[in-house]
N, C-alpha and C. Protein backbone atom coordinates (compact mmCIF):
# COMPACT_ATOMS: atom_id res chain seq x y z
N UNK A 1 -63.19 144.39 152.42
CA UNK A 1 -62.19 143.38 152.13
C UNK A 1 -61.25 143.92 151.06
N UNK A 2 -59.80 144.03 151.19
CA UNK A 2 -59.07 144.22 150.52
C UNK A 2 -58.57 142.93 149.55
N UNK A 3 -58.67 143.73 148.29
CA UNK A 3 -58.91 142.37 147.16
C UNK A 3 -57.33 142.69 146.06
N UNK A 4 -56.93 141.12 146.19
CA UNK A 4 -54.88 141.86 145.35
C UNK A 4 -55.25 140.34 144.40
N UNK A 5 -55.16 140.89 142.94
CA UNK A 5 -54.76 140.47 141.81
C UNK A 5 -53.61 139.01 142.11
N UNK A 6 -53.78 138.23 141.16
CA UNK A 6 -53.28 136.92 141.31
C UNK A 6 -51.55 137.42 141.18
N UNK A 7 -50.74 138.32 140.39
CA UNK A 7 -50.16 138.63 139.69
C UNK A 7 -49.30 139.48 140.87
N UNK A 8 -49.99 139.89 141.97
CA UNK A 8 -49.35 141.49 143.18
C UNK A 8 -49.44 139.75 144.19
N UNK A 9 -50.15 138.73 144.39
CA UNK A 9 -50.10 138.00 145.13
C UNK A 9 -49.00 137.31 145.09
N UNK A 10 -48.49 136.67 143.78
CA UNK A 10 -47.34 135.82 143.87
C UNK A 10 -45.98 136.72 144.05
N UNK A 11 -46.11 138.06 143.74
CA UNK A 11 -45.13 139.25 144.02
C UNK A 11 -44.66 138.88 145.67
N UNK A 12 -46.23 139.23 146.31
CA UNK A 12 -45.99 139.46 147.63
C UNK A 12 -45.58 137.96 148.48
N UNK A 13 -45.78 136.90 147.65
CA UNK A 13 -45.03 135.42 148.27
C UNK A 13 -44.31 135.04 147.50
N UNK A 14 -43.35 135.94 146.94
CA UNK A 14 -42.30 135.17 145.80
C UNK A 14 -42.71 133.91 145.06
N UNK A 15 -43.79 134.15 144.99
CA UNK A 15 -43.93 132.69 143.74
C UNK A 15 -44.17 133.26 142.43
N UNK A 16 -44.70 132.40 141.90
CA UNK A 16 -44.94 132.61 140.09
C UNK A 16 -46.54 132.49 140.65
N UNK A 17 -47.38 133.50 139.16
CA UNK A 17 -48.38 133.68 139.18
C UNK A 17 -48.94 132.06 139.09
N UNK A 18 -48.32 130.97 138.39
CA UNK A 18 -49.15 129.63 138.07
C UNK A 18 -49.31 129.10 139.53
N UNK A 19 -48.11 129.22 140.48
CA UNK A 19 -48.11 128.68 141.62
C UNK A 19 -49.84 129.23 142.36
N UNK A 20 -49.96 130.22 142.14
CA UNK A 20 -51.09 131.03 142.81
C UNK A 20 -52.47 130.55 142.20
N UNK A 21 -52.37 130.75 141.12
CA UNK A 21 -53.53 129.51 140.43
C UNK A 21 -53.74 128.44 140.65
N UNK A 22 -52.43 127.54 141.06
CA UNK A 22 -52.41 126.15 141.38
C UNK A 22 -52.66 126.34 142.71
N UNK A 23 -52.72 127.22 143.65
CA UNK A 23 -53.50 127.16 145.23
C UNK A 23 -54.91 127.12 145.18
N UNK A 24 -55.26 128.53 144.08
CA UNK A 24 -56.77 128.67 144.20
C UNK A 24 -57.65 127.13 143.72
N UNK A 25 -56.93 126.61 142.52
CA UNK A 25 -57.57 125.53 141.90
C UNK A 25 -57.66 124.27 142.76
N UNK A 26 -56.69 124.32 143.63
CA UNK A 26 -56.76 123.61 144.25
C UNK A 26 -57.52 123.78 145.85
N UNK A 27 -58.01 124.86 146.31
CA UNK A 27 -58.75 124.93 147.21
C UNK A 27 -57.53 125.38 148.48
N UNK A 28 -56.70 125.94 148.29
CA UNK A 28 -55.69 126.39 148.75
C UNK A 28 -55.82 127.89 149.66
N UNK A 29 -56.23 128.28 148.46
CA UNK A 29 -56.71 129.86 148.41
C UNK A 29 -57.89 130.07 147.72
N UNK A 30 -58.47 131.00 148.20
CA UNK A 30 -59.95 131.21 148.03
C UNK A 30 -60.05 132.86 146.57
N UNK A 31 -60.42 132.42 146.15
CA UNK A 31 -60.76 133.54 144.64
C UNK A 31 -62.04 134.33 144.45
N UNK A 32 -61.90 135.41 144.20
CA UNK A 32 -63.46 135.92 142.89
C UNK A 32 -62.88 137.25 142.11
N UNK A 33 -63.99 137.51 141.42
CA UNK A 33 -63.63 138.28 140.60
C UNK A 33 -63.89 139.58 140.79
N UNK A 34 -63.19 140.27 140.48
CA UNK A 34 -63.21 142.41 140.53
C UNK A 34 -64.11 142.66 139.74
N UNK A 35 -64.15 143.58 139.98
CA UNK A 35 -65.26 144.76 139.02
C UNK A 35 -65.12 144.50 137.25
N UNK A 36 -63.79 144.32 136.89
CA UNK A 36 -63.19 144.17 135.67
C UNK A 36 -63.21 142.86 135.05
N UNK A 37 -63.49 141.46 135.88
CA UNK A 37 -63.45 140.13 135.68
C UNK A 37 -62.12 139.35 135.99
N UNK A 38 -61.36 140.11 136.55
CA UNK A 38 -59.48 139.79 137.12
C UNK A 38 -59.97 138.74 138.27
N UNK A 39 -59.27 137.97 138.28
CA UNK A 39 -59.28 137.05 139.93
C UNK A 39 -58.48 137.78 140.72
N UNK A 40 -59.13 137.84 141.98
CA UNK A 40 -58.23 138.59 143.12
C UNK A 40 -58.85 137.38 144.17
N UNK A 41 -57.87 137.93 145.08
CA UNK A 41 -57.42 136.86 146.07
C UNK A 41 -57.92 137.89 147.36
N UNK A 42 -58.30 137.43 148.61
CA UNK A 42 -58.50 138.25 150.10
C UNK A 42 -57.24 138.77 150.38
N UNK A 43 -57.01 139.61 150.45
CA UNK A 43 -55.67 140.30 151.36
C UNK A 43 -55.46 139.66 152.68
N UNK A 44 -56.23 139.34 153.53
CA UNK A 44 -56.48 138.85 155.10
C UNK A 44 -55.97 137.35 154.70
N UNK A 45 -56.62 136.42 153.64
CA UNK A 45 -56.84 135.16 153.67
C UNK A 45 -54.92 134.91 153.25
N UNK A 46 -54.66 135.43 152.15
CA UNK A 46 -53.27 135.76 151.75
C UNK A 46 -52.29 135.95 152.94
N UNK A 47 -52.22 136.74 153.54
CA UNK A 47 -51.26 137.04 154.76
C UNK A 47 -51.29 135.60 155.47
N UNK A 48 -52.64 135.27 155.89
CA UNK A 48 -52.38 133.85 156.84
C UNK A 48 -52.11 133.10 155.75
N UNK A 49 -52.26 133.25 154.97
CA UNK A 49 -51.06 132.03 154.23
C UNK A 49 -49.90 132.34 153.76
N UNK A 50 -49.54 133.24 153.62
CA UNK A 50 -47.89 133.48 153.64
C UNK A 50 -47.43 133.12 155.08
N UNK A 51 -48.16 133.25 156.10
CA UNK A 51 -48.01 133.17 157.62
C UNK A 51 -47.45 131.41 157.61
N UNK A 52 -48.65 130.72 157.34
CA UNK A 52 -48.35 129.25 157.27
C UNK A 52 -47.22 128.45 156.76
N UNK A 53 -47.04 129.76 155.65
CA UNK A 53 -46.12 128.97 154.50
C UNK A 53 -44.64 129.39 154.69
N UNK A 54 -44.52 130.39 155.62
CA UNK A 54 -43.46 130.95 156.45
C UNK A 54 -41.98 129.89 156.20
N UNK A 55 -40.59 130.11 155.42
CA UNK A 55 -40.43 128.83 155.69
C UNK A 55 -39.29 129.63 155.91
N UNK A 56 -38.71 129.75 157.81
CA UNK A 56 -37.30 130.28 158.10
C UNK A 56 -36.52 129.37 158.76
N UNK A 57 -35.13 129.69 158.21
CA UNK A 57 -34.31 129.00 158.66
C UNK A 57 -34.08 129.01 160.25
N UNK A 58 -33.41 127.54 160.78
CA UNK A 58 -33.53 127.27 161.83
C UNK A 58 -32.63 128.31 162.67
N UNK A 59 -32.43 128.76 163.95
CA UNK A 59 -31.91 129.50 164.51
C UNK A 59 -30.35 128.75 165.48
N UNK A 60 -29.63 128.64 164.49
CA UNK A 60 -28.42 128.65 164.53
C UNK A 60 -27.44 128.37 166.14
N UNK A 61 -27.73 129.36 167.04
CA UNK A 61 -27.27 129.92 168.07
C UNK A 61 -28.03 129.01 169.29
N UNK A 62 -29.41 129.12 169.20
CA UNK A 62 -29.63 128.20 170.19
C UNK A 62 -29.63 129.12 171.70
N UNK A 63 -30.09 130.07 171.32
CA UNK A 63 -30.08 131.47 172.64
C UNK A 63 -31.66 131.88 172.94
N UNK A 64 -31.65 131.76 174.39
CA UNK A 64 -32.57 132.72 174.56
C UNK A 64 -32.88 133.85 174.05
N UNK A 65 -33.69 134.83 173.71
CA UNK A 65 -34.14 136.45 173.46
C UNK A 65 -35.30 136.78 174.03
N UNK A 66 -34.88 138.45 174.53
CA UNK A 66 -36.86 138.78 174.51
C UNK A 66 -37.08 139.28 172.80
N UNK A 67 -35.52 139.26 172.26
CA UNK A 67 -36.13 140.56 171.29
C UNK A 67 -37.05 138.99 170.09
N UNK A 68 -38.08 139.58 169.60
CA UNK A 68 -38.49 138.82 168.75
C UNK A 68 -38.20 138.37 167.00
N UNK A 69 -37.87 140.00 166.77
CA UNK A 69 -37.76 140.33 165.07
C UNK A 69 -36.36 138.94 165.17
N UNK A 70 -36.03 138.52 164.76
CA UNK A 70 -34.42 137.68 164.31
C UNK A 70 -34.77 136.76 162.86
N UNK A 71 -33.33 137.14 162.63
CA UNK A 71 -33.79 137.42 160.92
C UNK A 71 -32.40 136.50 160.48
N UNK A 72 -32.78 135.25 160.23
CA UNK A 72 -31.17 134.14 160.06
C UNK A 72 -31.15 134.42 158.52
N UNK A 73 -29.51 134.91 158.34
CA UNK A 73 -29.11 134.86 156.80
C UNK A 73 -28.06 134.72 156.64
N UNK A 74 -27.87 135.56 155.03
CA UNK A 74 -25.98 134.95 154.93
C UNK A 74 -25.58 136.39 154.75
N UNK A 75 -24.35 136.70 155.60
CA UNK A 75 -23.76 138.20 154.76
C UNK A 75 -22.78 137.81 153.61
N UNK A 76 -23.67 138.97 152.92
CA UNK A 76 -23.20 139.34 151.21
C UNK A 76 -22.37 140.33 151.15
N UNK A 77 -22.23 141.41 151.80
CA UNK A 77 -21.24 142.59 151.92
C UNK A 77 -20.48 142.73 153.27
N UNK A 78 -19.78 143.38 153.57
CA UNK A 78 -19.23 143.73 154.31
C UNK A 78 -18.14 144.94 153.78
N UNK A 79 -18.13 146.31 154.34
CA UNK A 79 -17.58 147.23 154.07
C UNK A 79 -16.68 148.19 155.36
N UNK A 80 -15.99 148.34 155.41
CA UNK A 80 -15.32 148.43 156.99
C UNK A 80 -14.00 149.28 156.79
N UNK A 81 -14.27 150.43 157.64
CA UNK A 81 -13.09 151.54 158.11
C UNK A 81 -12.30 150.86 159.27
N UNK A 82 -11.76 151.68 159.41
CA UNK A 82 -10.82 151.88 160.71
C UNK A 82 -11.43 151.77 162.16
N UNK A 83 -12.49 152.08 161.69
CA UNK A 83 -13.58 152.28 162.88
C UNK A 83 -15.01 151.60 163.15
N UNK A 84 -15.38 151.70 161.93
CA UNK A 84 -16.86 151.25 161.81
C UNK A 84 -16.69 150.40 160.44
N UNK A 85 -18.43 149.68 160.55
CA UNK A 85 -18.07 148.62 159.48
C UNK A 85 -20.03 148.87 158.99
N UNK A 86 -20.45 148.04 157.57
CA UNK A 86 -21.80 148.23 157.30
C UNK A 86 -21.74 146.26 156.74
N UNK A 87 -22.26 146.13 157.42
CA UNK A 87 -22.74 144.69 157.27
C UNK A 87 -23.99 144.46 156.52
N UNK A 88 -23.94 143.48 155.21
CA UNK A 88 -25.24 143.23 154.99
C UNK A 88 -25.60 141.68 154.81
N UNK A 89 -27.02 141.49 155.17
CA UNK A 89 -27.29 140.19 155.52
C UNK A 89 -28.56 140.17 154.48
N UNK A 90 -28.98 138.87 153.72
CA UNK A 90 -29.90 138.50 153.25
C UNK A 90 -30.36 137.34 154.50
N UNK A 91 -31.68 137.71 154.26
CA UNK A 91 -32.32 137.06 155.04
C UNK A 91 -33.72 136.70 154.51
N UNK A 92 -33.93 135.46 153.88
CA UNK A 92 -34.91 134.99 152.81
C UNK A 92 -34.74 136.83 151.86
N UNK A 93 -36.19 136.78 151.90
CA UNK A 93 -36.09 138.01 150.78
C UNK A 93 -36.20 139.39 151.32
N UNK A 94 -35.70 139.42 152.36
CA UNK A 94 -35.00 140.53 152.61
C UNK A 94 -33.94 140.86 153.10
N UNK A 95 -33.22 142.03 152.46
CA UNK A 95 -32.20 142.90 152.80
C UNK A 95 -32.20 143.55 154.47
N UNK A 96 -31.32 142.96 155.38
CA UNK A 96 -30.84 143.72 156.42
C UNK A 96 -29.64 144.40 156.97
N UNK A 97 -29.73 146.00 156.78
CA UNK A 97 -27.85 146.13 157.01
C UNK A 97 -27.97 146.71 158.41
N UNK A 98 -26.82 146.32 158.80
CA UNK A 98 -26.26 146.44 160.24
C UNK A 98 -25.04 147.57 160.13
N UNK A 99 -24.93 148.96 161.07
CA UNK A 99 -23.95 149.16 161.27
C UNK A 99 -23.40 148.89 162.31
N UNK A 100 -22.35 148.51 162.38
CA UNK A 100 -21.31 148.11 163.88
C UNK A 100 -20.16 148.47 163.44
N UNK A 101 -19.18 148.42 164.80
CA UNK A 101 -18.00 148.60 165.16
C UNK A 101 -16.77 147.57 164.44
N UNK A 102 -15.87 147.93 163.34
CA UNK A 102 -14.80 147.01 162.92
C UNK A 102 -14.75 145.83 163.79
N UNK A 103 -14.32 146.28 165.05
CA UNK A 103 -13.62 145.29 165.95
C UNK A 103 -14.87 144.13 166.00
N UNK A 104 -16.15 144.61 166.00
CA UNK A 104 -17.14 144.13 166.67
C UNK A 104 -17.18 143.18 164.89
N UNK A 105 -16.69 142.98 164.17
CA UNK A 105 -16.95 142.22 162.67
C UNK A 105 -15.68 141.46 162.87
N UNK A 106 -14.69 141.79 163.22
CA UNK A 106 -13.33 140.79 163.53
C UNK A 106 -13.80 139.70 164.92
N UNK A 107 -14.21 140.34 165.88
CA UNK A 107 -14.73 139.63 166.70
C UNK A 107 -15.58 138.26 166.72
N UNK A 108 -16.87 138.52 165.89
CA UNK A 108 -17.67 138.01 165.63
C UNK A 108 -17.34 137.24 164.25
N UNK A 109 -16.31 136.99 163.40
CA UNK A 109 -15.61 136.21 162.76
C UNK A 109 -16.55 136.54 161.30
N UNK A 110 -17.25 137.70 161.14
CA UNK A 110 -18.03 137.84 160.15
C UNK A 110 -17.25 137.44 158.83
N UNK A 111 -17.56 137.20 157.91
CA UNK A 111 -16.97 137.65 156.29
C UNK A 111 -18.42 136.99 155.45
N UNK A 112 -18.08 137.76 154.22
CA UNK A 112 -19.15 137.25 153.10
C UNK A 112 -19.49 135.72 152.93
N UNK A 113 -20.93 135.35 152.73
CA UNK A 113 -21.06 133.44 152.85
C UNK A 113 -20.94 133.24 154.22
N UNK A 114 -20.76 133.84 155.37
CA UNK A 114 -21.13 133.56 156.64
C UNK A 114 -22.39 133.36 157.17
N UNK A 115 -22.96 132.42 158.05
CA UNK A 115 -24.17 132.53 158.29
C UNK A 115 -24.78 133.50 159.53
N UNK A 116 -25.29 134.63 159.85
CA UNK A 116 -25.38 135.30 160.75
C UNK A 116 -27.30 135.93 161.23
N UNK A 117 -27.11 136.34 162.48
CA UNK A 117 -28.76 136.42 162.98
C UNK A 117 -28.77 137.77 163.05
N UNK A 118 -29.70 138.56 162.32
CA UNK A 118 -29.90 139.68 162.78
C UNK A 118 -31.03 140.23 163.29
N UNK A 119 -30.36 140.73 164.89
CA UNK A 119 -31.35 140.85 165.86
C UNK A 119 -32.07 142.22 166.28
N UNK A 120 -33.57 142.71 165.76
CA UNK A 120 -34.03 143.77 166.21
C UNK A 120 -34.80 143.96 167.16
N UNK A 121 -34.17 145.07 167.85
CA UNK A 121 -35.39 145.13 168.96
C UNK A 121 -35.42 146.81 169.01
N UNK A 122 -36.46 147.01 168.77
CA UNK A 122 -37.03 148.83 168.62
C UNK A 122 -37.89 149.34 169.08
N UNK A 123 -37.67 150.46 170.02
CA UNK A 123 -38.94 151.02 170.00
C UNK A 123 -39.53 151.65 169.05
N UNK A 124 -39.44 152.03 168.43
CA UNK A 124 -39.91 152.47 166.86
C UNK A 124 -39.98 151.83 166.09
N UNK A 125 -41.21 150.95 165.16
CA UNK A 125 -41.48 150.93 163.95
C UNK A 125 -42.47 151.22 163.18
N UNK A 126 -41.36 152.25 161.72
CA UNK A 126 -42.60 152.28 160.96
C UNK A 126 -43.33 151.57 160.13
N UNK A 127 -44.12 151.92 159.80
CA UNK A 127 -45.35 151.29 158.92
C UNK A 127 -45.66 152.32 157.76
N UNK A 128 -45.61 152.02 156.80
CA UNK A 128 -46.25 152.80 155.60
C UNK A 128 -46.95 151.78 154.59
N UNK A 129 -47.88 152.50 153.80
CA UNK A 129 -48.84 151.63 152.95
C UNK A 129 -48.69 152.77 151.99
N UNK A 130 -49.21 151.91 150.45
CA UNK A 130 -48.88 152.89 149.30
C UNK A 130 -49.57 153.29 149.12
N UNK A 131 -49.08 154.48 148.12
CA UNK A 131 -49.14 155.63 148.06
C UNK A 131 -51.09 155.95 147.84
N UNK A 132 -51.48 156.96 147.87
CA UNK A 132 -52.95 157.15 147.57
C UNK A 132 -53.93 156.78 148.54
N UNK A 133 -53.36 156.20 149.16
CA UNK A 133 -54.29 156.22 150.87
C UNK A 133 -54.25 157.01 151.85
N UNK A 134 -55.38 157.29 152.06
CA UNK A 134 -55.78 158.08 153.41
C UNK A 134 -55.46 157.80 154.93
């Protein structure tokens, strides 16, 4: 069982460490203690509750997809040649940039404070875990 500190938990669900205390105390989330006497939390039990607590905005468009990843936010940048353009979208707490085609940002009526979906579909993704693991 992979065991994460009250402190890497509210990191990994944007809350405040009290919020994370106020789950465990409340029977929310399940606790014990490390080797050292620290409360740590299940890694497994954590994920399904960030899972639950999931809170994304509604999907705008109202479209079918196969692709699944779609990521509703607001673009904050927009930077654009003659040719090409780098779009960036917050989307809860993460950063997604898009490159596309100028025309394809005039088209699509983009500008900063816009609300926009960004849609991945890949055959490739990576995965990395930190550093010191096998």
């Amino acid at each position: 069982m992979t065991q994460i500190r009250v402190g890497d938990a509210a990191r990994f669900l944007g809350v405040s460490d009290d919020t994370v205390r106020r789950w465990i105390d409340g029977g929310i989330l399940g606790s014990t203690k490390d080797s050292s006497g620290k409360v740590v939390v299940d890694a497994l039990e954590l994920a399904r509750l960030a899972r639950r607590n999931a809170v994304l905005p509604g999907d705008p468009s109202d479209i079918g997809r196969s692709a699944r990843n779609r990521f509703v936010g607001i673009v904050t940048d927009i930077i654009t040649d003659t040719v090409m353009a780098q779009v960036e979208l917050q989307c809860g707490p993460h950063r997604v940039v898009s490159l596309m085609s100028s025309e394809a940002v005039r088209d699509l009526g983009l500008a900063e404070g816009s609300v926009a979906i960004a849609v991945v579909k890949a055959t490739t993704v990576i995965v990395e875990t930190p550093g010191g693991r096998a």
